[in-house]
Protein backbone atom coordinates (compact mmCIF):
# COMPACT_ATOMS: atom_id res chain seq x y z
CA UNK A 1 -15.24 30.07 -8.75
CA UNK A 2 -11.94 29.69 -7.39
CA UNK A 3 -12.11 26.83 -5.40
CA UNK A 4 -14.08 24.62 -8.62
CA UNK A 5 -10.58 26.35 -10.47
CA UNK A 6 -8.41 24.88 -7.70
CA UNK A 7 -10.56 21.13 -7.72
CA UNK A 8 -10.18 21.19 -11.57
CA UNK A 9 -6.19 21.72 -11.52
CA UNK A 10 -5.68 18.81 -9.05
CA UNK A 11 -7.55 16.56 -11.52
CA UNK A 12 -6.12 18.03 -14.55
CA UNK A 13 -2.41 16.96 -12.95
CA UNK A 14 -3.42 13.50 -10.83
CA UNK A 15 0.77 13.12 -10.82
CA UNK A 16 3.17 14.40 -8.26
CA UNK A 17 6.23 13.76 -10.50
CA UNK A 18 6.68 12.02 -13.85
CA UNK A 19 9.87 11.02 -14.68
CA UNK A 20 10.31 11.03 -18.42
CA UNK A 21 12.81 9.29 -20.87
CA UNK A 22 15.14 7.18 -18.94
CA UNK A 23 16.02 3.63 -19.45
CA UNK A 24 13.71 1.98 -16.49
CA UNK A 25 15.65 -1.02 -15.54
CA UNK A 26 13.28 -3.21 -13.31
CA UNK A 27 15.22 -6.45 -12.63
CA UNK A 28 12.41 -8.54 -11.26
CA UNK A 29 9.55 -7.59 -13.25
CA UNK A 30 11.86 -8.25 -16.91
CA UNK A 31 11.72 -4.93 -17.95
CA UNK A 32 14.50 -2.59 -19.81
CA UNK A 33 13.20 -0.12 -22.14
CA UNK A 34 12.56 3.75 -22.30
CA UNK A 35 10.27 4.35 -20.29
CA UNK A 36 7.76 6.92 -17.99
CA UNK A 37 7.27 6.47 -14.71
CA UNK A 38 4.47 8.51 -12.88
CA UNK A 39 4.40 8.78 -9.12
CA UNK A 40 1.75 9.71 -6.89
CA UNK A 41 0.85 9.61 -2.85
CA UNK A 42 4.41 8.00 -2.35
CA UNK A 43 3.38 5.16 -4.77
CA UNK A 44 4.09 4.36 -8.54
CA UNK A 45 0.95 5.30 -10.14
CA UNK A 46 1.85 4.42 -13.96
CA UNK A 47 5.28 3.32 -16.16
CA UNK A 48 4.06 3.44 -20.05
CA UNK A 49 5.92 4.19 -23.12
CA UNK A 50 4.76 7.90 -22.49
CA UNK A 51 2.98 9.63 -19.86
CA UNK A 52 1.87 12.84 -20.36
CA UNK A 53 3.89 15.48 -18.72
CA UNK A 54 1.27 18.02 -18.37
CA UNK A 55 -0.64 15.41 -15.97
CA UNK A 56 2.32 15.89 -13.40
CA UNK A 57 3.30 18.77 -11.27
CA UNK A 58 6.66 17.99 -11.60
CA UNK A 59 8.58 16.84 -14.58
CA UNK A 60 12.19 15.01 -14.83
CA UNK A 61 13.46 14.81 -17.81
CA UNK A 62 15.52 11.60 -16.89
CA UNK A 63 17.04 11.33 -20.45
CA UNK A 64 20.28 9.81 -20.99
CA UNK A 65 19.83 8.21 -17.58
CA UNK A 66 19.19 4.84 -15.72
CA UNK A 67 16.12 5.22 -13.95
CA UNK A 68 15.83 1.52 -11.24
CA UNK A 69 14.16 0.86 -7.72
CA UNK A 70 15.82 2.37 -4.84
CA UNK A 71 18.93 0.39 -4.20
CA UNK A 72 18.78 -1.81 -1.00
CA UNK A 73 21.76 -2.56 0.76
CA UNK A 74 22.02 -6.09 2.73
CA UNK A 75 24.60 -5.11 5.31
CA UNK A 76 25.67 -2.00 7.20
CA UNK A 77 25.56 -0.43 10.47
CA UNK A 78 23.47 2.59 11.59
CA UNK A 79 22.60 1.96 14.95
CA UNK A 80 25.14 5.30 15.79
CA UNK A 81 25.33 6.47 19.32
CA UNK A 82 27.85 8.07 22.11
CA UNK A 83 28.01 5.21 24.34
CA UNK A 84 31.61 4.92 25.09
CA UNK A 85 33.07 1.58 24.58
CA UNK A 86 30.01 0.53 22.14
CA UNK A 87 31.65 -0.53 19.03
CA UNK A 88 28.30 -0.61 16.22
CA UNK A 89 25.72 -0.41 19.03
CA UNK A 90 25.11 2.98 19.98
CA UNK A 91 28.93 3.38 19.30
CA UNK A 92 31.07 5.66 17.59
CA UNK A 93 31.98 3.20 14.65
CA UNK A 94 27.92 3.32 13.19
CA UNK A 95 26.82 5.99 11.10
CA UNK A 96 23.38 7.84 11.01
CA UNK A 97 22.19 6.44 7.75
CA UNK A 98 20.14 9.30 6.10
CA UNK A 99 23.49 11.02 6.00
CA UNK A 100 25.20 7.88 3.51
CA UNK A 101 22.37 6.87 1.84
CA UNK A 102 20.40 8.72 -0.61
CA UNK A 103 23.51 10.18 -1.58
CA UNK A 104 24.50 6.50 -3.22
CA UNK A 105 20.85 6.01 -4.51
CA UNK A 106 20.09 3.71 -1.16
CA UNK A 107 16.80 3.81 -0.20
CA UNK A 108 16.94 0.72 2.05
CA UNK A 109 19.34 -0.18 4.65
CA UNK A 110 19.69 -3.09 6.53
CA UNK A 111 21.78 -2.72 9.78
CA UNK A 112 23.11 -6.09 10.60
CA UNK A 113 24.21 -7.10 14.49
CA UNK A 114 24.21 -3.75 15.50
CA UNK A 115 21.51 -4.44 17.88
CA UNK A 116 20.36 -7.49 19.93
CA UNK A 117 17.04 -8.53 21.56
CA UNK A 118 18.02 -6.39 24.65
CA UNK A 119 18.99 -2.83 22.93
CA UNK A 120 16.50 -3.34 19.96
CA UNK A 121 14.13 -0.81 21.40
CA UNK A 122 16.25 1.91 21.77
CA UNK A 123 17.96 1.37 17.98
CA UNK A 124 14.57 1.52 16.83
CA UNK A 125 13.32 4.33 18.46
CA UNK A 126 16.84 6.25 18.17
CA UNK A 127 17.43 5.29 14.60
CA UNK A 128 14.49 3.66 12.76
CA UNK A 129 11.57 5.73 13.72
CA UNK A 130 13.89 8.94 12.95
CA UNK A 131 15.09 7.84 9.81
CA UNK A 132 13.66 9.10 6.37
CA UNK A 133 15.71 5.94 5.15
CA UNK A 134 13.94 2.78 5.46
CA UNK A 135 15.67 1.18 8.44
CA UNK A 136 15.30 -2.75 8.96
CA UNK A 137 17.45 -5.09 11.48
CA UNK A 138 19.20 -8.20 11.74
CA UNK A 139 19.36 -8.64 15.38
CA UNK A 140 22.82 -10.15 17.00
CA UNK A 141 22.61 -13.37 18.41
CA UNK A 142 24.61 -11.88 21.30
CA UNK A 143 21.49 -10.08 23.40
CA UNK A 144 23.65 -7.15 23.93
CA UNK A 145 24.72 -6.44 20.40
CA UNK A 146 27.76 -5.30 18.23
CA UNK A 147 29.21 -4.15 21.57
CA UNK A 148 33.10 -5.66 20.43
CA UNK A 149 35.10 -6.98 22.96
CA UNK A 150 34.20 -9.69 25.49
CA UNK A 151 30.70 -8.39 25.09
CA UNK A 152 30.31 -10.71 21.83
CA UNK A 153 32.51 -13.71 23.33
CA UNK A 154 29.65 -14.27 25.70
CA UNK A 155 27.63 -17.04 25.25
CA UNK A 156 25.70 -16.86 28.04
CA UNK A 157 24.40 -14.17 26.17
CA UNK A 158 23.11 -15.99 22.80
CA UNK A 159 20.09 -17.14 23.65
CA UNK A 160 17.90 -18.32 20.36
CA UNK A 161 14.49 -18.09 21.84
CA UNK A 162 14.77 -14.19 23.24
CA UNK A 163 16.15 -13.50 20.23
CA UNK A 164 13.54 -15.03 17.68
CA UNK A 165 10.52 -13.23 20.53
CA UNK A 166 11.96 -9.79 19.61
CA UNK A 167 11.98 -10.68 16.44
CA UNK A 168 8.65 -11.11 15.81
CA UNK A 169 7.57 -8.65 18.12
CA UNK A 170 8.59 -6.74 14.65
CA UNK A 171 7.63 -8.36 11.56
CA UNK A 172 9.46 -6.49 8.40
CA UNK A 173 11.20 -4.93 10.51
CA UNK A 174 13.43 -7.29 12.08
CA UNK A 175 14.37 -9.35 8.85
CA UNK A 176 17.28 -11.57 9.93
CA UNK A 177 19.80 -12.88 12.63
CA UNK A 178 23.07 -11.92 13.00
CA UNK A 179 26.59 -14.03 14.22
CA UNK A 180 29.43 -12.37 14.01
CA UNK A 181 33.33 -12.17 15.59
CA UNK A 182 33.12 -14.61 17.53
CA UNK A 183 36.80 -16.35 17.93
CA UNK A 184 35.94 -19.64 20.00
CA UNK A 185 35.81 -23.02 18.58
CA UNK A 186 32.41 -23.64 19.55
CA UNK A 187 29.79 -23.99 16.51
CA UNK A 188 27.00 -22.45 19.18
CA UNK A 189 26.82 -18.94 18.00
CA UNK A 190 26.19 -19.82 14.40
CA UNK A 191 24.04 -22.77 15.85
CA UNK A 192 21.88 -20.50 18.25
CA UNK A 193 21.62 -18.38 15.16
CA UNK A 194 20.03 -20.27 13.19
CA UNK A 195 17.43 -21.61 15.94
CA UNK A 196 16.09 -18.20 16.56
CA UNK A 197 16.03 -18.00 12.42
CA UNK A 198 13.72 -20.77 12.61
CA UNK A 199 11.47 -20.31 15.61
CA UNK A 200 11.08 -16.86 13.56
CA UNK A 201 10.93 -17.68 10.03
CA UNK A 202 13.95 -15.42 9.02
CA UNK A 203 17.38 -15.67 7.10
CA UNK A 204 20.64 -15.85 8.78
CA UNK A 205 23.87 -13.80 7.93
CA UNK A 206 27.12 -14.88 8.89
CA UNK A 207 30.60 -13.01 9.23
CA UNK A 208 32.75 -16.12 9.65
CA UNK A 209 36.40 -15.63 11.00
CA UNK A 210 38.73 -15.51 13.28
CA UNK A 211 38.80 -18.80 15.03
CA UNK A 212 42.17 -19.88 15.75
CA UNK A 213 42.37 -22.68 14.04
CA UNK A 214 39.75 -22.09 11.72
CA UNK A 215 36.71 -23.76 11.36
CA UNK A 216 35.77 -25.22 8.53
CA UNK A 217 33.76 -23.09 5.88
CA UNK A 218 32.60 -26.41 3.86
CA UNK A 219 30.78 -27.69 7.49
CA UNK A 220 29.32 -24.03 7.69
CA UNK A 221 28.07 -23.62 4.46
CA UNK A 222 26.60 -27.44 4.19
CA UNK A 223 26.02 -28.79 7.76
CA UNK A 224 25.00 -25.52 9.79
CA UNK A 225 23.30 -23.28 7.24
CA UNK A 226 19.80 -23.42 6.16
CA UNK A 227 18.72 -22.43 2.31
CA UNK A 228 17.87 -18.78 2.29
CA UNK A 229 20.68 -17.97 5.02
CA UNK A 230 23.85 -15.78 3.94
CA UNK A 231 27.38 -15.82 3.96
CA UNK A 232 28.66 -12.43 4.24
CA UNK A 233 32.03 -10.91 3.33
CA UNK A 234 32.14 -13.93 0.70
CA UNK A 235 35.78 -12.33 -1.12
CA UNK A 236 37.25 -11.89 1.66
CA UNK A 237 40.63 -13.28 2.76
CA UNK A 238 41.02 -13.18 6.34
CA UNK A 239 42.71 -14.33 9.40
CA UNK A 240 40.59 -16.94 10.72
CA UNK A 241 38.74 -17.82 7.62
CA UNK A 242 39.08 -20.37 4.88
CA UNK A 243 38.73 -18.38 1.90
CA UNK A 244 36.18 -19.65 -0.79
CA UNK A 245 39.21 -19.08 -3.04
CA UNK A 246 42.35 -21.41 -2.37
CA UNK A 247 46.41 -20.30 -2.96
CA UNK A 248 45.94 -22.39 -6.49
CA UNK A 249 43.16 -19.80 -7.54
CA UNK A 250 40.58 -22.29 -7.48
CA UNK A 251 37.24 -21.68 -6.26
CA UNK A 252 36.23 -24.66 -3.27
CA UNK A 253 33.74 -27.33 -5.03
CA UNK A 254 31.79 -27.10 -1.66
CA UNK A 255 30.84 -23.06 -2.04
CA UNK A 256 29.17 -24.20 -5.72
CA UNK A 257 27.08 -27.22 -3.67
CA UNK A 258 26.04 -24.54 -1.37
CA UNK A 259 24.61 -22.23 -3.97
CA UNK A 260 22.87 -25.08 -5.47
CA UNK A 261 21.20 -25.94 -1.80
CA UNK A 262 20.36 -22.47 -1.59
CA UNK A 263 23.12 -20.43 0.67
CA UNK A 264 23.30 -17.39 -0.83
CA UNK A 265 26.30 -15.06 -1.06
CA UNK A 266 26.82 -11.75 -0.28
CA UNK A 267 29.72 -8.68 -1.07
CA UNK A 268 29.97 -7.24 2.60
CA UNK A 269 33.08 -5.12 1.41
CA UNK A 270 33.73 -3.26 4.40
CA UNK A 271 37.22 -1.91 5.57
CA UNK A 272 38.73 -5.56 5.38
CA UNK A 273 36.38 -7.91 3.67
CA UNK A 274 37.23 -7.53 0.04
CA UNK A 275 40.18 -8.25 -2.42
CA UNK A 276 40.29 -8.41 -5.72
CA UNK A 277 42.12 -11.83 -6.21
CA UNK A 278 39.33 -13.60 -4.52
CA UNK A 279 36.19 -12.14 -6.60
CA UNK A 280 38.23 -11.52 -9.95
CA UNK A 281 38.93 -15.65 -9.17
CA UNK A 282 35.39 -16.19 -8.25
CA UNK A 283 33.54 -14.78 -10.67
CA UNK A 284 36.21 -15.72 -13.39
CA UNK A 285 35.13 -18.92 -12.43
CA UNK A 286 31.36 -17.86 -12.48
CA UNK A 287 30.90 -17.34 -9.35
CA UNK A 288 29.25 -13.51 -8.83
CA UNK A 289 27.69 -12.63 -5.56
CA UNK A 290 23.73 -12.85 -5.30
CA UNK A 291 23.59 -9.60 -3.29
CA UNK A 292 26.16 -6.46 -3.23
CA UNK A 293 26.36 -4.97 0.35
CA UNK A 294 28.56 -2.58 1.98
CA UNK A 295 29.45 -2.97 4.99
CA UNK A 296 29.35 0.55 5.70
CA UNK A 297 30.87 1.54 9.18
CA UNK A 298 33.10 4.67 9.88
CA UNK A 299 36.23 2.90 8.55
CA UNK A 300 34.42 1.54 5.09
CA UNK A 301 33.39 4.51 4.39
CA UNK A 302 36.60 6.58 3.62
CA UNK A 303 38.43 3.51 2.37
CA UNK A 304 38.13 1.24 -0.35
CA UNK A 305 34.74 0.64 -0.05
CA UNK A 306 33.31 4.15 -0.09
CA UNK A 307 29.83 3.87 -0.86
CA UNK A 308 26.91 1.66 -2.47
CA UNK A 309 27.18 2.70 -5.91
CA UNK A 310 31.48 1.95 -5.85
CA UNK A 311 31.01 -1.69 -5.07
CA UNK A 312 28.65 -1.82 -7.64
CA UNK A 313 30.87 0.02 -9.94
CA UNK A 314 34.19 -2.58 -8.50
CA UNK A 315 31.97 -5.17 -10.12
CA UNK A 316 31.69 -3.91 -13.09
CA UNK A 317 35.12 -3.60 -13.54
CA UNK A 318 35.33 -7.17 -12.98
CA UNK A 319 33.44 -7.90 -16.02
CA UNK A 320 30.03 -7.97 -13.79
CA UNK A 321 26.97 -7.39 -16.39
CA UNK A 322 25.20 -4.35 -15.32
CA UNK A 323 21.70 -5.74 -14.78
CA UNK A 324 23.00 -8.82 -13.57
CA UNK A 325 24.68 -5.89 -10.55
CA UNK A 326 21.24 -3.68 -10.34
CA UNK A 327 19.40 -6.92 -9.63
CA UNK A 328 22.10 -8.16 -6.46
CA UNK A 329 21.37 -4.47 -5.48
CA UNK A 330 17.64 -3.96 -5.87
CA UNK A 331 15.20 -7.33 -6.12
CA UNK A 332 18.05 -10.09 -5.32
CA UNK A 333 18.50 -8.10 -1.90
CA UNK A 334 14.72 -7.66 -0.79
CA UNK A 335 13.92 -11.27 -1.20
CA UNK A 336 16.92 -12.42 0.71
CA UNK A 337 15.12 -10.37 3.44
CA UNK A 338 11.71 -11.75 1.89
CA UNK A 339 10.67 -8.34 1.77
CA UNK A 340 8.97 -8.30 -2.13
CA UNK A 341 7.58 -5.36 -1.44
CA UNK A 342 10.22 -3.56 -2.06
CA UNK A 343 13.35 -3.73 -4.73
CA UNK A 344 11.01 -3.01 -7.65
CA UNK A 345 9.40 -0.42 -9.87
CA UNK A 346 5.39 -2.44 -9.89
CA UNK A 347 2.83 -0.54 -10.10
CA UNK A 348 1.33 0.12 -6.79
CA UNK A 349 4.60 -0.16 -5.32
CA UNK A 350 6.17 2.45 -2.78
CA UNK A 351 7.85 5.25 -4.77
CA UNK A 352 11.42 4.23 -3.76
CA UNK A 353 13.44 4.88 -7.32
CA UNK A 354 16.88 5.84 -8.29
CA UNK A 355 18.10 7.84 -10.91
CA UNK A 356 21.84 6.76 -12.23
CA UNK A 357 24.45 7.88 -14.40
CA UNK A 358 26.66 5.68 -16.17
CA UNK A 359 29.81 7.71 -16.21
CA UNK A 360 32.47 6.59 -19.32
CA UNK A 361 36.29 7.04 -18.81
CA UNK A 362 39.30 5.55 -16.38
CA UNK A 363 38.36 5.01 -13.23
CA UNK A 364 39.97 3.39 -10.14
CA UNK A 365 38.96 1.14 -7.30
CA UNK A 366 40.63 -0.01 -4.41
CA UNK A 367 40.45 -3.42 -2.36
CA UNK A 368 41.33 -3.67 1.31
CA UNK A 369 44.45 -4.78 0.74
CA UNK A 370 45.51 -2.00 -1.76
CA UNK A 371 45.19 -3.36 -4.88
CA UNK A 372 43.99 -1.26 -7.53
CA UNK A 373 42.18 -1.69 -10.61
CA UNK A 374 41.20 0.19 -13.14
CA UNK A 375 37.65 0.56 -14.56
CA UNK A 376 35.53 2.23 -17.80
CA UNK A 377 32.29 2.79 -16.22
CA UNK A 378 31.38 4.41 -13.30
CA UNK A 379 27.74 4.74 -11.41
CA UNK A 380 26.81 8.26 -10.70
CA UNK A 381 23.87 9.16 -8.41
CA UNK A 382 21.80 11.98 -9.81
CA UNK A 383 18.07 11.35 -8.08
CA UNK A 384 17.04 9.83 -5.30
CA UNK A 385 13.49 9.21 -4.26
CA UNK A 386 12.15 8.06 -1.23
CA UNK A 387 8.49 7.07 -0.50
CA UNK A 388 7.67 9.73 -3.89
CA UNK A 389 9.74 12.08 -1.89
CA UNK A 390 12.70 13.50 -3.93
CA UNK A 391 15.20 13.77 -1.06
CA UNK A 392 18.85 13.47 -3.06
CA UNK A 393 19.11 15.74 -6.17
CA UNK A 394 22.79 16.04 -7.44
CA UNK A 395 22.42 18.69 -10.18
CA UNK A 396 18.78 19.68 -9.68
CA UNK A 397 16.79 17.80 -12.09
CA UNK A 398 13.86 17.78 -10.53
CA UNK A 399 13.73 21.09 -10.03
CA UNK A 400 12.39 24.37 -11.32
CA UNK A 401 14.47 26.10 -13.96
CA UNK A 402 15.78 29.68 -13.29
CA UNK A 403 16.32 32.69 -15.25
């Protein structure tokens, strides 16, 4: 008799968690509304106008609150190590990324360069198949990786077809190619790039800088880059780099032909990769980025930048709509990486939601060069699940009430 008891209260509550209430944003599928959303086995099970709380075995009463996919952010670096002298591979500078994302509603990270085509295996056993956080790569062009130094001057050690095997050695998994710091006057890294992006039918991101004298952005962004590839660190105002910005406040004619061919645009923020003047310009001019990254690294993190859910709430404060900033954060991002499985609330999709708050008041935010600005609305993380897994919980929603 107990065990039919036992059998009949699984079926009486077929949910694992129901979240109740919230506005469900879902940028890709159209959809803004109150909502439910049921999860079970680490997938979405149902979203209806109501769901039936008794059906779950946990219930979130996500009132008053934004409830959108798991936020996926387009550039960071994870692969963290002890190697001395290793920069973002296996180097001090990368962070362990279950420790900075769920925290900021991130559910999916990409790490971008830190690895290349030689190193890859360890960063993914080290880091990805450790990770509660969905881990993906772009792999550095340079076979060695985000190593710094005369490590990622080497050309010897771009090679496109290496590169583009590894990469599809790992499907989803390795999403993209990397090119990065690279301060010769030689078009090969970004060209080498964007070989191995073709032999393996993935995007390329590029940090462009720091060639002395500069090469020219317009060539990069017209001649060089394929449609679907990415220009990182896009308001940034560098050494090295022409800005997409000029001194006159005008945004160059040739960064609007490359949207329309299909470059996309990324934030990037990092420690030195973001100032106001260029995106209040930009997007003044209607110019907004088509996905908001990070950047995160050791320095980012404790400057400006800070985390996900700041850049996202720097936007806002330069007049950014808020879906228009969910979507460059959630679906925008996963199809830059052509991973549509993710970025979404469908049903049948993994279970990979956040749960914001829209905090009201004065807020400030900081570029990299130490400009501040002030803002009215600020995004909170309250809930973070991960594959139906609640594994971020600021003030304990989801859980049982005490005495």
């Amino acid at each position: 008799m107990l065990g039919a008891a036992l059998v009949l209260l699984a079926v009486a509550q077929p949910y694992d968690l129901v979240l109740r209430g919230g506005r469900l944003v879902d940028p890709r599928n159209g959809i803004d509304g109150v909502m439910d959303l049921a999860i079970a086995d680490g997938t979405i099970a149902a979203v209806a106008e109501s769901i039936d709380p008794s059906q779950a075995k946990i219930v979130v009463d996500a009132r008053g609150l934004m409830v959108v996919p798991g936020l996926v952010d387009l550039h960071a670096h994870v692969f963290f190590g002890t190697e001395p002298n290793a920069d973002y591979s296996n180097g001090y500078n990368a962070l362990p990324p279950d420790g900075f994302t769920f925290r900021s509603c991130v559910t999916t990270v990409v790490d971008t360069g830190g690895s290349g085509w030689r190193n890859f295996p360890q960063f993914k056993d080290q880091v990805i198949d450790r990770a509660e956080t969905r881990v993906l790569a772009m792999l550095n062009i340079v076979g060695s990786g985000m190593k710094g130094g005369p490590v990622e001057q080497n050309l010897s050690d771009m090679d496109a077809k290496l590169t583009a095997l590894r990469a599809t050695e790992f499907p989803g998994i390795v999403v993209g190619v990397k090119v990065a710091h690279y301060r010769g006057v030689e078009w090969d890294p970004v060209d080498r790039a964007v070989k191995a992006g073709e032999l393996a039918g993935i995007p390329v991101m590029v940090d462009f800088g720091g060639h002395d004298p500069p090469l020219s952005l317009e060539d990069l962004l017209l001649s060089h880059l394929r449609p679907g590839d990415i220009l990182t660190h896009t308001y940034a105002d560098v050494d090295g780099r022409i800005p997409i910005v000029d001194q006159a406040g005008m945004l160059g004619p040739y960064v609007r032909k490359a949207r329309e061919r299909g470059i996309l645009f990324d934030v990037g923020h990092g420690a030195g990769s973001f100032v106001f003047r260029q995106a209040r310009a930009a997007m003044e001019q209607g110019f907004p980025p088509d996905t908001i990254s990070t950047d995160l690294h050791r320095a980012s993190m404790n400057a400006g930048m800070k985390d996900m859910l700041n850049v996202m709430s720097k936007l806002l404060s330069l007049a950014m709509p808020l879906e228009d900033a969910l979507r460059a954060a959630t679906s925008s991002a996963a199809r830059a990486i052509r991973r549509d499985d993710i970025g979404h609330l469908a049903v049948g999709a993994g279970a990979d939601i956040a749960v914001l708050s829209v905090r009201e008041g004065r807020f400030g935010f900081v570029d990299v060069a130490g400009e501040r600005v002030e803002g009215t609305r600020k995004l909170e993380c309250e809930l973070t699940i991960r594959a139906g897994k609640v594994v971020w919980d600021l003030n304990g929603i989801s859980a049982a009430p005490g005495r």
